[in-house]
Protein backbone atom coordinates (compact mmCIF):
# COMPACT_ATOMS: atom_id res chain seq x y z
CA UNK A 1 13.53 -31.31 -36.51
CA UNK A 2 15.61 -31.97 -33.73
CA UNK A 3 14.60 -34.65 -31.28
CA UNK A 4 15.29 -34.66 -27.30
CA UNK A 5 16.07 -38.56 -25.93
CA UNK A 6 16.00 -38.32 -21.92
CA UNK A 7 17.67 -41.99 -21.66
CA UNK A 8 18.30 -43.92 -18.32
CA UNK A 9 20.93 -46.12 -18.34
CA UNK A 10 22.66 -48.39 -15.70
CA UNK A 11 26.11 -46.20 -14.45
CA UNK A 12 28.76 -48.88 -15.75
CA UNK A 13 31.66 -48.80 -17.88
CA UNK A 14 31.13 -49.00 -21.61
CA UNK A 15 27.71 -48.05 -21.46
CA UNK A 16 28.61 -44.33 -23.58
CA UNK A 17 30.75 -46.12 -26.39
CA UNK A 18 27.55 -48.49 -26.96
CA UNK A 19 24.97 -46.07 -27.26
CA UNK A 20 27.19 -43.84 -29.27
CA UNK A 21 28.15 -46.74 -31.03
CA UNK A 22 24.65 -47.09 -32.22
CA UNK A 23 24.50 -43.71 -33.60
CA UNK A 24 27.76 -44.34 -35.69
CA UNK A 25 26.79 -47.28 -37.28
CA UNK A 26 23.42 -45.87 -38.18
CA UNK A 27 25.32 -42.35 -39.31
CA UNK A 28 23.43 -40.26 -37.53
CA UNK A 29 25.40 -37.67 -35.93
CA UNK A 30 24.52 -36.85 -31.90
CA UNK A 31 24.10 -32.98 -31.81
CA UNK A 32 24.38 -32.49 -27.90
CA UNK A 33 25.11 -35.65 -25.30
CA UNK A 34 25.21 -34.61 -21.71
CA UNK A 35 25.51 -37.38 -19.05
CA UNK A 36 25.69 -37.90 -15.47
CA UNK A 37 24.62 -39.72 -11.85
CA UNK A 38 20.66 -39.20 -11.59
CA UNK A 39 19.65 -39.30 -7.50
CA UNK A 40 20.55 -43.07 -7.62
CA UNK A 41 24.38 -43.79 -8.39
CA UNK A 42 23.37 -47.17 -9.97
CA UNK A 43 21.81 -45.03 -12.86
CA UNK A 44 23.19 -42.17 -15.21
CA UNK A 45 20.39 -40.03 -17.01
CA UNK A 46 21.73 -39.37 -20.83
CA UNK A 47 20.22 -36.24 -22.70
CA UNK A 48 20.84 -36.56 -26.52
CA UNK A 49 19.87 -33.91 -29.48
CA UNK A 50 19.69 -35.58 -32.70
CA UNK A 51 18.53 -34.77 -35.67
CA UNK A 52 15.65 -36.28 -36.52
CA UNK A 53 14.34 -35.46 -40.64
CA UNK A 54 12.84 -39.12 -41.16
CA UNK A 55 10.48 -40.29 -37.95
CA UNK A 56 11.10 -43.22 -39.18
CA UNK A 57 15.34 -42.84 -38.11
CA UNK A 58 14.14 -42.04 -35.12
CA UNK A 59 12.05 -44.79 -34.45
CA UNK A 60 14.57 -47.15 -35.65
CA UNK A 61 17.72 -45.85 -33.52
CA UNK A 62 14.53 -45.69 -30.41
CA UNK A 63 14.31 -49.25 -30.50
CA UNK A 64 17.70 -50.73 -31.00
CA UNK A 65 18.26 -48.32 -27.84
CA UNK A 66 15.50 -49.81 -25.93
CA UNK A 67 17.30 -53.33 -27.02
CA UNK A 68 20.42 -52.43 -25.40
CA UNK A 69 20.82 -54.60 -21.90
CA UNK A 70 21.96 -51.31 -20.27
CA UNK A 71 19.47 -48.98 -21.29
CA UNK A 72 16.65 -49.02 -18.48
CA UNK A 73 14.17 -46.33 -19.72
CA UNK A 74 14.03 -44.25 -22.97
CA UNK A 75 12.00 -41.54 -23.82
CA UNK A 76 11.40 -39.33 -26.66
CA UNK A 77 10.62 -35.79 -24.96
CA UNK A 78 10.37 -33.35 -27.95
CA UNK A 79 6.73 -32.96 -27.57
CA UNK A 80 6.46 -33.46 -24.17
CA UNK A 81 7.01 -29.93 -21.75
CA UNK A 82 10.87 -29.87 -19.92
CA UNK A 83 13.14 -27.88 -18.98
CA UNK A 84 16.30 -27.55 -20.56
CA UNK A 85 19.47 -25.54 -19.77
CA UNK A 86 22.85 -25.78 -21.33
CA UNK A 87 26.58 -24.20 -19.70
CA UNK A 88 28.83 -22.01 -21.92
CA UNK A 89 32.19 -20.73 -20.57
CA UNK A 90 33.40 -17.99 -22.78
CA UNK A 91 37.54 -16.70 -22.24
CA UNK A 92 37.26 -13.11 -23.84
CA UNK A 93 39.91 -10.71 -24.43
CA UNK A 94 39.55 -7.90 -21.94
CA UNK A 95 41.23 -4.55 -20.64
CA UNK A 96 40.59 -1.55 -18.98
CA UNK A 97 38.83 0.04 -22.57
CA UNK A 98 36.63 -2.39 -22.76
CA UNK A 99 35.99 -4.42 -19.31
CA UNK A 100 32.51 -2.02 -18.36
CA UNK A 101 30.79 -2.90 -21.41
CA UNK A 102 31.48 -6.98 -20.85
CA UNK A 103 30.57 -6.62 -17.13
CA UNK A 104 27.72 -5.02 -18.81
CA UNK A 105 26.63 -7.56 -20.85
CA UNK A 106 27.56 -10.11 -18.23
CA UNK A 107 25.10 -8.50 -16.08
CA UNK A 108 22.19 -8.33 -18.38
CA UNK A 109 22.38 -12.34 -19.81
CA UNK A 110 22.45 -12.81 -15.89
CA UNK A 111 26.07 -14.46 -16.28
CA UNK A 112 28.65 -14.45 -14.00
CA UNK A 113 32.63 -13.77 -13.76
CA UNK A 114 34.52 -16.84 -12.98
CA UNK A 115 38.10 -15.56 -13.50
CA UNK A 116 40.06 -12.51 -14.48
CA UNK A 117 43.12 -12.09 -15.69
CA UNK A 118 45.13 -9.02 -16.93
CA UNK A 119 44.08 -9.52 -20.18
CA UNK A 120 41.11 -11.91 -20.09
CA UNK A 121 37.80 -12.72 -18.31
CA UNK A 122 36.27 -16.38 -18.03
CA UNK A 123 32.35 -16.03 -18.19
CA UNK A 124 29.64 -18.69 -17.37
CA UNK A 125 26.46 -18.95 -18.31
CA UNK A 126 23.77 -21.18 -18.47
CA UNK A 127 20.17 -20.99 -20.09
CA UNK A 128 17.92 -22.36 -23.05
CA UNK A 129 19.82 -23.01 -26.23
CA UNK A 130 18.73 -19.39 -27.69
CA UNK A 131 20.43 -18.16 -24.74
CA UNK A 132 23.41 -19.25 -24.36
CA UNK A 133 24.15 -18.49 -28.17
CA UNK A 134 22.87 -15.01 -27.83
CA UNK A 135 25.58 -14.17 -25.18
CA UNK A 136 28.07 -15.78 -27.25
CA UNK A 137 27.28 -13.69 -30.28
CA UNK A 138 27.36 -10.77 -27.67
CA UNK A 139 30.99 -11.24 -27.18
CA UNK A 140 32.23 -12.21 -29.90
CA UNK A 141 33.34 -8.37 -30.98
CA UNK A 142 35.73 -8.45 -27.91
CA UNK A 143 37.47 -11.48 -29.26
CA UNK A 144 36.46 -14.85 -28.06
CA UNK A 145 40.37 -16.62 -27.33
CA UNK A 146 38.35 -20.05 -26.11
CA UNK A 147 34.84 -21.37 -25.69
CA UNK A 148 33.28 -24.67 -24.35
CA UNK A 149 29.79 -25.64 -24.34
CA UNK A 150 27.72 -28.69 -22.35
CA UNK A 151 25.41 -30.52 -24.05
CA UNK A 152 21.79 -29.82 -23.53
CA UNK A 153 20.51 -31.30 -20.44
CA UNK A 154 16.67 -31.87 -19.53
CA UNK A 155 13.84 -33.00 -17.04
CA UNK A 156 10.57 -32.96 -18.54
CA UNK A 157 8.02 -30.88 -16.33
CA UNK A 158 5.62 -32.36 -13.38
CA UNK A 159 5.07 -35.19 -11.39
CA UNK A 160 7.09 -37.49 -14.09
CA UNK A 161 9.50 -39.21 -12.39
CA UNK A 162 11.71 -42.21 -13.66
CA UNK A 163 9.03 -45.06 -12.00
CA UNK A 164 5.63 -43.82 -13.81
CA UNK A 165 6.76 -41.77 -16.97
């Protein structure tokens, strides 16, 4: 089972190399890590995927987390309800045989065009986890020359806020 950590963490060098730190010396291997400036620029809101087999793992690498000086709030979210999107930039090859049926499926993943060359289109799209794979294995006939992915990030659904979580 994969687990969701929505982590809040003071926005200071070094903070990233100790948390991923942690997972290295524990061997557990971060899936997805997406990080950035929450609505205060004091704190940075970390999203991590890991896998999670043993709950007791989890548990573990949860509290040595919670232990580190720069970690202000952790919280487990698989079970709770959030939202989640992820980015995917896809550079496929593209000419004039084939560039109706990628606008095509462009259109219907509700992606957009960022670039276009002579001979190859830059896509973006952004969505669950199911879709932003689905529009990759869409494309991938056309020949996919480069591909980058974000990391999932998350906000878990309601009045939840960072003070009464």
């Amino acid at each position: 089972m994969k687990h969701t950590l929505s982590v809040l963490v003071e926005n200071r060098p070094g903070v990233l190399t100790r948390i991923a730190g942690l997972f290295a010396r524990r061997g557990f291997n971060i899936n997805s890590l997406a990080v950035g400036e929450t609505e205060d620029p004091e704190v940075s809101r970390m999203t991590i995927v890991v896998d999670g087999e043993d709950e007791r793992i989890i548990e573990q690498v949860t509290k040595q987390l919670n232990k580190l000086v720069d970690v202000i709030k952790l919280n487990d979210i698989t079970q709770d309800e959030f939202v989640d999107r992820e980015l995917i930039m896809i550079k496929v090859c593209c000419d004039s045989s084939n560039r109706a049926e990628i606008i095509q499926i462009v259109d219907i993943f509700r992606a957009r065009i960022v670039d276009m060359g002579r001979n190859t289109v830059i896509i973006e799209a952004t969505g669950d986890g199911g879709k932003v794979s689905a529009i990759e294995t869409s494309l991938k006939p056309f020949g996919i020359k480069e591909l980058v992915r974000t990391g999932k990030v998350a906000l878990v659904r309601g009045a939840k806020n960072r003070h009464n979580e």
